[in-house]
Protein backbone atom coordinates (compact mmCIF):
# COMPACT_ATOMS: atom_id res chain seq x y z
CA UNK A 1 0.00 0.00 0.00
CA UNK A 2 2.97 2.36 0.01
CA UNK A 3 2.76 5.55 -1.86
CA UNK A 4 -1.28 4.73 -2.31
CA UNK A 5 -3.91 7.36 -2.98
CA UNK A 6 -7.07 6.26 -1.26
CA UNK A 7 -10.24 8.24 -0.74
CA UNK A 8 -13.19 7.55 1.43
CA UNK A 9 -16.92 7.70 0.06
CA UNK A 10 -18.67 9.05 3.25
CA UNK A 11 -22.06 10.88 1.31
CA UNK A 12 -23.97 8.94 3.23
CA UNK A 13 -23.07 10.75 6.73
CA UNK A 14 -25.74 12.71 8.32
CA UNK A 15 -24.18 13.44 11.98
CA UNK A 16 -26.27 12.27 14.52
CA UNK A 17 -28.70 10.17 12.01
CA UNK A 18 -26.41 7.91 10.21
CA UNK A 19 -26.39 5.80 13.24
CA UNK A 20 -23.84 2.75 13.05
CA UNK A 21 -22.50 3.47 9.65
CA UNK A 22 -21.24 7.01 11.65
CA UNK A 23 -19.25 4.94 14.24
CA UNK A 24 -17.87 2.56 11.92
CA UNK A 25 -16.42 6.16 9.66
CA UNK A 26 -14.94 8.04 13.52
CA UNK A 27 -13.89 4.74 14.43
CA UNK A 28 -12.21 3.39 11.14
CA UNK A 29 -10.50 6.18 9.40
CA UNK A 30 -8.24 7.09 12.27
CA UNK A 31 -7.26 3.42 12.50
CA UNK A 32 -6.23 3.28 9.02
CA UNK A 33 -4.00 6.05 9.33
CA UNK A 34 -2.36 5.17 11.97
CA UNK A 35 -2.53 1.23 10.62
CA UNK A 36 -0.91 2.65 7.03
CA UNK A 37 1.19 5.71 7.70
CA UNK A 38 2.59 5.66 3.79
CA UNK A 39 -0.94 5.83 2.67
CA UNK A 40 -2.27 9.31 1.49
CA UNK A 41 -5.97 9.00 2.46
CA UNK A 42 -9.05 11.80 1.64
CA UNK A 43 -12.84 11.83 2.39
CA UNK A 44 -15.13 12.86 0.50
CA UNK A 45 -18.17 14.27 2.10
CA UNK A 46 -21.41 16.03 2.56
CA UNK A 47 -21.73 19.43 3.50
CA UNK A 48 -22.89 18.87 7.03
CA UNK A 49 -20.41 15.71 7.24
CA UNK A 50 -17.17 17.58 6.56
CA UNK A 51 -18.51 20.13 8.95
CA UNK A 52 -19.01 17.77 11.26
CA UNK A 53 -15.94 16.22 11.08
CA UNK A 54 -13.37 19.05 10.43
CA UNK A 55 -13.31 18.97 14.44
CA UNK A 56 -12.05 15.47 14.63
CA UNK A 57 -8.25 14.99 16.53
CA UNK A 58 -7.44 12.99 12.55
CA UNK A 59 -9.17 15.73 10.41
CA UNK A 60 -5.56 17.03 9.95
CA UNK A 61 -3.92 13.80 8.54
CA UNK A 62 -6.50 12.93 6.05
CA UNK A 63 -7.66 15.80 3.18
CA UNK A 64 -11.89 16.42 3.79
CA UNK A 65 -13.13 17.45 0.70
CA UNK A 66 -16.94 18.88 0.62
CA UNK A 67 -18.91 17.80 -2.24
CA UNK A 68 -22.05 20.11 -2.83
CA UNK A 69 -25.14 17.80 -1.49
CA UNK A 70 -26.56 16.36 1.96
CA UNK A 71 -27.71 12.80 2.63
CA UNK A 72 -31.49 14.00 2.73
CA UNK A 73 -31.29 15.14 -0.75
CA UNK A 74 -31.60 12.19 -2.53
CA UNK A 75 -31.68 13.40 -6.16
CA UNK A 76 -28.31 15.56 -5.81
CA UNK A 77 -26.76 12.89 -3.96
CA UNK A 78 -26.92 10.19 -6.27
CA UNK A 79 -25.93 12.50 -8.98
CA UNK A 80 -22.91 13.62 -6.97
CA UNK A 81 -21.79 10.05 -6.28
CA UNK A 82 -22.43 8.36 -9.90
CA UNK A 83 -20.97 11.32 -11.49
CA UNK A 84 -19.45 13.43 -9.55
CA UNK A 85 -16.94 10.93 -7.29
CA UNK A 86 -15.57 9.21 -10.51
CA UNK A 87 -14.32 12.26 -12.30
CA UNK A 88 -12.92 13.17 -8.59
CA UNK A 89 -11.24 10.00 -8.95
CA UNK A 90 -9.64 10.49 -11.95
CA UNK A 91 -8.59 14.24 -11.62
CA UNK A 92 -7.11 13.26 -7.95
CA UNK A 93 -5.75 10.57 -9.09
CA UNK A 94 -7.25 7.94 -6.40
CA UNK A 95 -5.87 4.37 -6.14
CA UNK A 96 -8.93 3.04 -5.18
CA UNK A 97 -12.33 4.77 -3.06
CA UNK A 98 -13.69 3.09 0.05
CA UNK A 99 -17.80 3.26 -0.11
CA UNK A 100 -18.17 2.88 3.67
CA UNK A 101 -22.16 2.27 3.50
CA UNK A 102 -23.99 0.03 1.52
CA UNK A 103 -23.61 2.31 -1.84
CA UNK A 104 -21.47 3.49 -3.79
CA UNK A 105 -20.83 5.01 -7.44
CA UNK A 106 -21.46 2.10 -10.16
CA UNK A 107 -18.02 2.66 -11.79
CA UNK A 108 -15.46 4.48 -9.75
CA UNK A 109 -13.00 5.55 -12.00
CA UNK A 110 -10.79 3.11 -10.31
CA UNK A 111 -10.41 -0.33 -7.92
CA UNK A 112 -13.25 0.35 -5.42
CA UNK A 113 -14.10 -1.29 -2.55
CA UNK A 114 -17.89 -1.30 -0.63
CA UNK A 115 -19.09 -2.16 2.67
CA UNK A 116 -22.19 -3.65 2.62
CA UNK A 117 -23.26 -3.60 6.33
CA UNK A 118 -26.52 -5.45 6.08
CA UNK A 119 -29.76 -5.92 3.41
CA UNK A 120 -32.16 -5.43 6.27
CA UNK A 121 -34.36 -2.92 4.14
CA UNK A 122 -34.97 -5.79 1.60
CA UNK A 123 -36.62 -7.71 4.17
CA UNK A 124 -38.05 -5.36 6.28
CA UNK A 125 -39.71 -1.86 5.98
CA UNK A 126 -36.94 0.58 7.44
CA UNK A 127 -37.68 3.55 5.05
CA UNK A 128 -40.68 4.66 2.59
CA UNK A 129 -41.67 2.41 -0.24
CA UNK A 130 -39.97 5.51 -2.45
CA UNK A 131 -36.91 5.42 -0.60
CA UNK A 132 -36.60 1.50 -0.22
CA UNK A 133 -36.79 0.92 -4.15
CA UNK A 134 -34.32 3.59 -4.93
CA UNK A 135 -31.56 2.51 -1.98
CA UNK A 136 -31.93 -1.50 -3.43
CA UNK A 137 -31.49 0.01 -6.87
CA UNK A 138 -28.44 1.47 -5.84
CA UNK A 139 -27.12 -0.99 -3.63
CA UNK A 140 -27.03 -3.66 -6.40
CA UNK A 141 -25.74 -1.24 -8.77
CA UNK A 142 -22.57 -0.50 -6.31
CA UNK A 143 -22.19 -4.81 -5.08
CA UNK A 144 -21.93 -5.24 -9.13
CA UNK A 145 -19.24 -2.52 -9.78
CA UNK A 146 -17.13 -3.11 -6.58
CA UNK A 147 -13.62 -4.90 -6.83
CA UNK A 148 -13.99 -5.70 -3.69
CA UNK A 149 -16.86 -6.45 -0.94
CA UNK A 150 -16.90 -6.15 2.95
CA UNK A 151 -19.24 -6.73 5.55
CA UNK A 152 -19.63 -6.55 9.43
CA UNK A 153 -20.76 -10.36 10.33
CA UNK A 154 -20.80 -13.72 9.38
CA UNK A 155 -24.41 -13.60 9.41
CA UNK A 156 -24.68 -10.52 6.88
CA UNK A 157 -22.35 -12.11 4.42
CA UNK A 158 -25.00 -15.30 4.20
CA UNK A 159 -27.69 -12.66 4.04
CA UNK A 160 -26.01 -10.41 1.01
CA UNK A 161 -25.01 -13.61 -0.35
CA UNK A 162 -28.74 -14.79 -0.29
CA UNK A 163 -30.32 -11.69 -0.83
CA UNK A 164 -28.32 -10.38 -4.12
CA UNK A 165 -27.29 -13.75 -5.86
CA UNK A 166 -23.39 -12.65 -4.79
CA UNK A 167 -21.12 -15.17 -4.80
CA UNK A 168 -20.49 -15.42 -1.24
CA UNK A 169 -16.67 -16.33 -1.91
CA UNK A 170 -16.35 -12.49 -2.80
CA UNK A 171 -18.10 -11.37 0.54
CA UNK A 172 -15.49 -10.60 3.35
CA UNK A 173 -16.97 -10.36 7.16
CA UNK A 174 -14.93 -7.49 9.23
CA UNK A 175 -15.90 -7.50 12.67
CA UNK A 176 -16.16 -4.04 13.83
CA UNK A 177 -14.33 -2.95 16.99
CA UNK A 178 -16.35 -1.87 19.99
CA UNK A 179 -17.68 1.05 19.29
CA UNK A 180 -17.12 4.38 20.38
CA UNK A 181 -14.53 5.33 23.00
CA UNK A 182 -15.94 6.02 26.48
CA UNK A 183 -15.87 9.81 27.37
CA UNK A 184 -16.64 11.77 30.44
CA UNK A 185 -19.99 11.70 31.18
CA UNK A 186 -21.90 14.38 32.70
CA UNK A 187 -22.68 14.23 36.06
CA UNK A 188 -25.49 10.97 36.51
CA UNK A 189 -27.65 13.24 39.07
CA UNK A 190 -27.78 15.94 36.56
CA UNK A 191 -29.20 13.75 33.72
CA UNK A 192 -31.28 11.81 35.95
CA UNK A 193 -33.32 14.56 36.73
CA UNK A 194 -32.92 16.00 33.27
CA UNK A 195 -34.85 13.02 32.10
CA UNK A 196 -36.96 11.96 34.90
CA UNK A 197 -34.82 9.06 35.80
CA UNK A 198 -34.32 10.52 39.58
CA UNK A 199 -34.52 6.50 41.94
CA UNK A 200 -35.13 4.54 39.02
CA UNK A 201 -33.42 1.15 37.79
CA UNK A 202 -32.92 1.69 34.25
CA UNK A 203 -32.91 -0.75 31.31
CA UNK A 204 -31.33 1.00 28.46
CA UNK A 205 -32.03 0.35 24.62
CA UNK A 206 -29.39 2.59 22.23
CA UNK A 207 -31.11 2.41 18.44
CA UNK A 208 -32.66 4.30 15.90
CA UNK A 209 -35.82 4.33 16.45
CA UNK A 210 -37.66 1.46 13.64
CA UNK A 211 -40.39 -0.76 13.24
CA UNK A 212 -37.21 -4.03 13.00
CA UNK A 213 -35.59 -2.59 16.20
CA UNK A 214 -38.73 -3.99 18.10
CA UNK A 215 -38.41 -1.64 21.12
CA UNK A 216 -42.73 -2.24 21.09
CA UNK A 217 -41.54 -5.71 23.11
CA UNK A 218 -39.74 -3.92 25.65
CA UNK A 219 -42.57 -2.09 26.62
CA UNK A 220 -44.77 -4.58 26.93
CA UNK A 221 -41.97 -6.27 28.92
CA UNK A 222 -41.72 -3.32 31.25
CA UNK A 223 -45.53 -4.21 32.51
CA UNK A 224 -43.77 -7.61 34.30
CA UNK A 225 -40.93 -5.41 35.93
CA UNK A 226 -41.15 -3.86 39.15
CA UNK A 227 -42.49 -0.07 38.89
CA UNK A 228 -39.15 1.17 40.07
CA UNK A 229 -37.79 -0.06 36.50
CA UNK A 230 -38.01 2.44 33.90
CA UNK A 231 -37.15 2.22 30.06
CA UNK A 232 -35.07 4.32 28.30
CA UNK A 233 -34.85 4.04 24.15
CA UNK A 234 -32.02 6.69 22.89
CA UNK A 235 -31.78 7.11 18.91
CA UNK A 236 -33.03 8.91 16.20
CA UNK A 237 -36.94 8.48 15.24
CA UNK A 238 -36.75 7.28 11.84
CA UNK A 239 -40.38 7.06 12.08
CA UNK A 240 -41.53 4.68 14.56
CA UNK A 241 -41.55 6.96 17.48
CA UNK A 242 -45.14 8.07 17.76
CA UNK A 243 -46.02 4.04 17.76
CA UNK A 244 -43.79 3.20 20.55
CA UNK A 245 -45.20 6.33 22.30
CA UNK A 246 -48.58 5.31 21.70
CA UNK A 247 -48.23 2.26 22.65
CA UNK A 248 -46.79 3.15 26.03
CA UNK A 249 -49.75 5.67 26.41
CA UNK A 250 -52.30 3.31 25.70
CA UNK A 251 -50.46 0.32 28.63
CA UNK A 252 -50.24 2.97 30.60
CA UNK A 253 -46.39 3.33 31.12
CA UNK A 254 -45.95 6.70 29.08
CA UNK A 255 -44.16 8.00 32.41
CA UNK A 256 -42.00 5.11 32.89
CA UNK A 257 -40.81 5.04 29.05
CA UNK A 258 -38.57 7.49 27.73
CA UNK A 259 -38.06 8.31 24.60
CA UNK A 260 -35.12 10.16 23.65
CA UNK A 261 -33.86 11.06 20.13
CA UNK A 262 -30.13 11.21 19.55
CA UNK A 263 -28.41 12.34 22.74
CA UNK A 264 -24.45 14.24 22.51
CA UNK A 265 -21.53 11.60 24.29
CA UNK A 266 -21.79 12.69 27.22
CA UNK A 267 -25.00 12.05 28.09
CA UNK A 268 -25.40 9.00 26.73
CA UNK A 269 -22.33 8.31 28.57
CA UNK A 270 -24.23 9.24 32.00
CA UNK A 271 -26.89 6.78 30.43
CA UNK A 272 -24.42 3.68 30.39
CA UNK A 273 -23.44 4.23 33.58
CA UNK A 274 -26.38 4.47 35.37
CA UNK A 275 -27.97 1.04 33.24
CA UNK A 276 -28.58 -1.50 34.98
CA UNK A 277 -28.99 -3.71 32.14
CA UNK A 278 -28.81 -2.80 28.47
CA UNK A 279 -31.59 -4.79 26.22
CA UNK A 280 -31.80 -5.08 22.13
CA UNK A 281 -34.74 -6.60 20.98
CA UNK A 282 -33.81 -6.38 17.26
CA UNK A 283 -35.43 -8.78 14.64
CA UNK A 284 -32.44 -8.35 12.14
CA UNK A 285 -28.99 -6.69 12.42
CA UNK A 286 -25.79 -6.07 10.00
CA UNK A 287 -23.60 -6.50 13.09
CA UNK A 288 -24.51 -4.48 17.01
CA UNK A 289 -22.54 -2.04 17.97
CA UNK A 290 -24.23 -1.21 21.13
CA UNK A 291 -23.86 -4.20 22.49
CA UNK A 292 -20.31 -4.45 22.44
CA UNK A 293 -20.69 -0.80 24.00
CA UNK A 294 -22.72 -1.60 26.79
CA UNK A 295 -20.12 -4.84 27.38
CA UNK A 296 -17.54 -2.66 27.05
CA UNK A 297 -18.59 -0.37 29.93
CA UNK A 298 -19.58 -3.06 32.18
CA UNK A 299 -23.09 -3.35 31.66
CA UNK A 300 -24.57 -6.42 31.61
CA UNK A 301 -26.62 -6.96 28.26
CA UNK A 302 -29.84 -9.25 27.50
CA UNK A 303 -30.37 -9.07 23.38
CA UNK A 304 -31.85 -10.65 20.73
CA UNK A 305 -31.00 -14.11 19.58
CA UNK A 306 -31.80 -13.75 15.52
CA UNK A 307 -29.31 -12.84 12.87
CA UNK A 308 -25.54 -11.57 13.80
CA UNK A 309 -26.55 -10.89 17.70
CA UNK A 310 -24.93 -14.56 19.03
CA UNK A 311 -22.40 -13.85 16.73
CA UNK A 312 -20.91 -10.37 18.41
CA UNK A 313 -22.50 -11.56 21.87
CA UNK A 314 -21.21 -15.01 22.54
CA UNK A 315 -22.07 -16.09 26.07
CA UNK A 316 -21.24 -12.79 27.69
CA UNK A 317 -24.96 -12.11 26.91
CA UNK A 318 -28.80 -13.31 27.96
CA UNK A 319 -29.80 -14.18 24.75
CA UNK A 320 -33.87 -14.33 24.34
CA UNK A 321 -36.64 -15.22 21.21
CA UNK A 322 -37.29 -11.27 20.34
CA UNK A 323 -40.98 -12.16 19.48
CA UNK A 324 -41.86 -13.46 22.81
CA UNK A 325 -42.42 -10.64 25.45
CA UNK A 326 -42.34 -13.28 27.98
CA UNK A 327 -38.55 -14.49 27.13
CA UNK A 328 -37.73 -10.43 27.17
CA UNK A 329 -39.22 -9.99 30.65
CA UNK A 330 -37.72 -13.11 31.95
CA UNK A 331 -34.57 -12.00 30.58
CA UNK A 332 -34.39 -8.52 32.34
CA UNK A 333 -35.72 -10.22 35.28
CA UNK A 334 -32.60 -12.47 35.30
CA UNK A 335 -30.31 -8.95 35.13
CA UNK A 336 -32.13 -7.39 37.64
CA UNK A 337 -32.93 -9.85 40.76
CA UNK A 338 -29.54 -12.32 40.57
CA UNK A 339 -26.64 -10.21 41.42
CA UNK A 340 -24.32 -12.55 40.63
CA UNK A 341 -25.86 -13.17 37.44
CA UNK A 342 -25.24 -9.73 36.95
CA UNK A 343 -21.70 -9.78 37.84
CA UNK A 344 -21.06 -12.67 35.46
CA UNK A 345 -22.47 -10.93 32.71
CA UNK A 346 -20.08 -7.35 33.38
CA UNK A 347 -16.98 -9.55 33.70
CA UNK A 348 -17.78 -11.80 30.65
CA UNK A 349 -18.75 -8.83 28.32
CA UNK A 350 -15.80 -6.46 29.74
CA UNK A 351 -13.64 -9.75 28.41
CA UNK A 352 -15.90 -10.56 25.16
CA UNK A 353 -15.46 -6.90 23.89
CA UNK A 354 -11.48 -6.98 24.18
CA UNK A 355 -11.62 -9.36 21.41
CA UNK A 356 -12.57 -6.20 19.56
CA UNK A 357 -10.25 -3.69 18.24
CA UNK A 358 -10.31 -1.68 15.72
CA UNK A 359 -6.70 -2.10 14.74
CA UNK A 360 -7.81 -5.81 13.67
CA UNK A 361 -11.13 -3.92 11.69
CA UNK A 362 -7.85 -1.47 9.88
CA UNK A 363 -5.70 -4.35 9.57
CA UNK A 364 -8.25 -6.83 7.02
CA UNK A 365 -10.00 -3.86 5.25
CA UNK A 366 -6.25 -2.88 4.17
CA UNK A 367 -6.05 -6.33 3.30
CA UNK A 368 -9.32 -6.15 1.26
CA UNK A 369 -7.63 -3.01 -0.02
CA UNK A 370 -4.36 -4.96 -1.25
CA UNK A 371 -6.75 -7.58 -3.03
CA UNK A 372 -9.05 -4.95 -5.22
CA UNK A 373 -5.52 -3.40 -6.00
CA UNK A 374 -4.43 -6.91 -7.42
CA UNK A 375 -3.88 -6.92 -11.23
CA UNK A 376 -6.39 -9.56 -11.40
CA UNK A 377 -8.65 -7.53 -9.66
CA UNK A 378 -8.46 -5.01 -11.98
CA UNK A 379 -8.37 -6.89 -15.25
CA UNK A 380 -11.96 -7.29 -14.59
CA UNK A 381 -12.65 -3.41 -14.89
């Protein structure tokens, strides 16, 4: 990779909406530079993403570069990335571009790879019917074009495999690292009474808010906990908040859920630390960051047992049928009355997420880098 001019396809980032894809960018990039100092890398960007990131401690080492659209303008952006990104390419002179979420422009200009993170949104309604056809259009346009193909799991490379007819020989499963770097939190009184929170035991659910996150079944759960245990769901609405609202309204827990849209570090920092069990119900996922979050910072975690879950969990988790309310409950139950339970489930997942870095996530996506650079890579352009 020495002497290499690689560039980064982030138009997809939308600070503070982009969700896991946004961890995997902060979390990645630095790695890479530090993983492949004789590497030139760039980024190319929206305008609220290169804003966003110009305050990053690496926005010095690799060159942002603002291309003129946001990822809620749909129209421009695909223009800017099938059009606009290869003739970057060229003029800059790029060894190869890094799509780091699910698309990507058809022909790059040059060797390309693409992370694929998960086909969720072919199974399952995550966006409007509009929106849905137009991101599988463009996800199978940018899986035929790439040189190379990554995902985040075991489990999502069966699932593209299935899903797009890919051979699943050309599919390469990264695990992520943990997630994002504990920072101080703000004080836990302070945000307690900010939300409400002030005595309560709190099970904590970080997602964006959708219908095949399944945060419905940990309300209903709550109705089996003790009233002291309250329920706190921090992520972006992406449409299903009024439902879940509703729905806690109408079981009459409204003031013992709380639902919070995307919350800064530190207060979702606060949040961890005052969890006394963290819970994902999810019905599909690419790979889970907030698990390995929650393991990281001690917190003992009950999630879902379908697609990659078991996978990033292992047996540092409860693992539970996420359409049975009754397995949920029992679950959280198990968290919150056995102490020792409890305490084997910090020590195992403090343990489970140190076999996550993200210097091993750098290390094979260079590698994946190495292999769409190959010349018989690129005799198939």
């Amino acid at each position: 990779m020495r002497g290499r001019r690689v560039a980064f396809n982030a138009l997809f980032l939308d600070p503070g909406v982009s969700g896991g894809s946004e961890s995997y960018l902060r979390a990645l990039v630095p790695a890479l530079v530090e993983a492949q100092p004789a590497v030139r890398f760039e980024l190319a960007t929206t305008r609220r993403g290169a804003a966003a990131l110009r305050s990053e401690d690496w926005a010095g080492e690799v060159e942002l570069i603002e291309l003129p659209c946001d990822d809620d303008e749909p129209a421009r952006r695909t223009l800017v990335e099938q059009a606009m990104l290869p003739r970057l390419a060229r003029r800059r002179r790029w060894d190869l571009v890094h799509s780091l979420a699910n698309r990507g422009p058809r022909w790059a200009g040059t060797a390309s790879v693409l992370t694929v993170h998960d086909v969720i949104f072919f199974h399952q309604r995550t966006m409007s019917a509009v929106s849905t056809y137009g991101m599988r259009l463009a996800v199978r346009a940018a899986v035929s074009g790439a040189d190379a193909l990554i995902t985040v799991s075991e489990a999502a490379a069966g699932e593209i495999a299935a899903t797009l007819g890919v051979d699943r020989g050309r599919i390469v499963p990264i695990p992520h690292g943990p997630g994002q770097d504990p920072v101080e939190p703000d004080p836990e009184a302070e945000v307690r009474r900010r939300f409400g929170l002030e005595g309560a035991r709190v099970v904590l659910c970080v997602a964006a808010k959708r219908r095949h996150k399944n945060q419905e079944l940990l309300i209903d759960a709550l109705g089996h906990l003790p009233p002291d245990v309250h329920l706190v769901l921090a992520g972006h609405d992406e449409g299903y908040g009024n439902e879940l609202a509703l729905r806690a309204s109408e079981a009459g827990r409204a003031e013992r859920v709380h639902l919070l849209d995307y919350v800064p570090d530190r207060e979702l920092e606060a949040l961890w630390a005052m969890a006394a069990c963290a819970a994902f119900p999810t019905l599909a996922e690419g790979f889970g960051l907030p698990v390995l979050e929650a393991m990281r910072r001690g917190v003992p975690v009950a999630c879902s047992d379908a697609s990659s879950l078991p996978e990033v969990a292992g047996d540092a988790a409860l693992l539970f049928d996420p359409g049975d309310a009754r397995a949920i409950t029992a679950a959280i139950e198990r968290v919150l009355g056995d102490p020792a339970q409890a305490a084997r489930l910090r020590a195992a997942g403090l343990e489970r997420a140190a076999l996550f870095t993200w210097a091993a996530t750098a290390r094979a996506t260079a590698a994946s880098y190495e292999r769409a650079l190959a010349p018989a890579a690129l005799t198939r352009r």
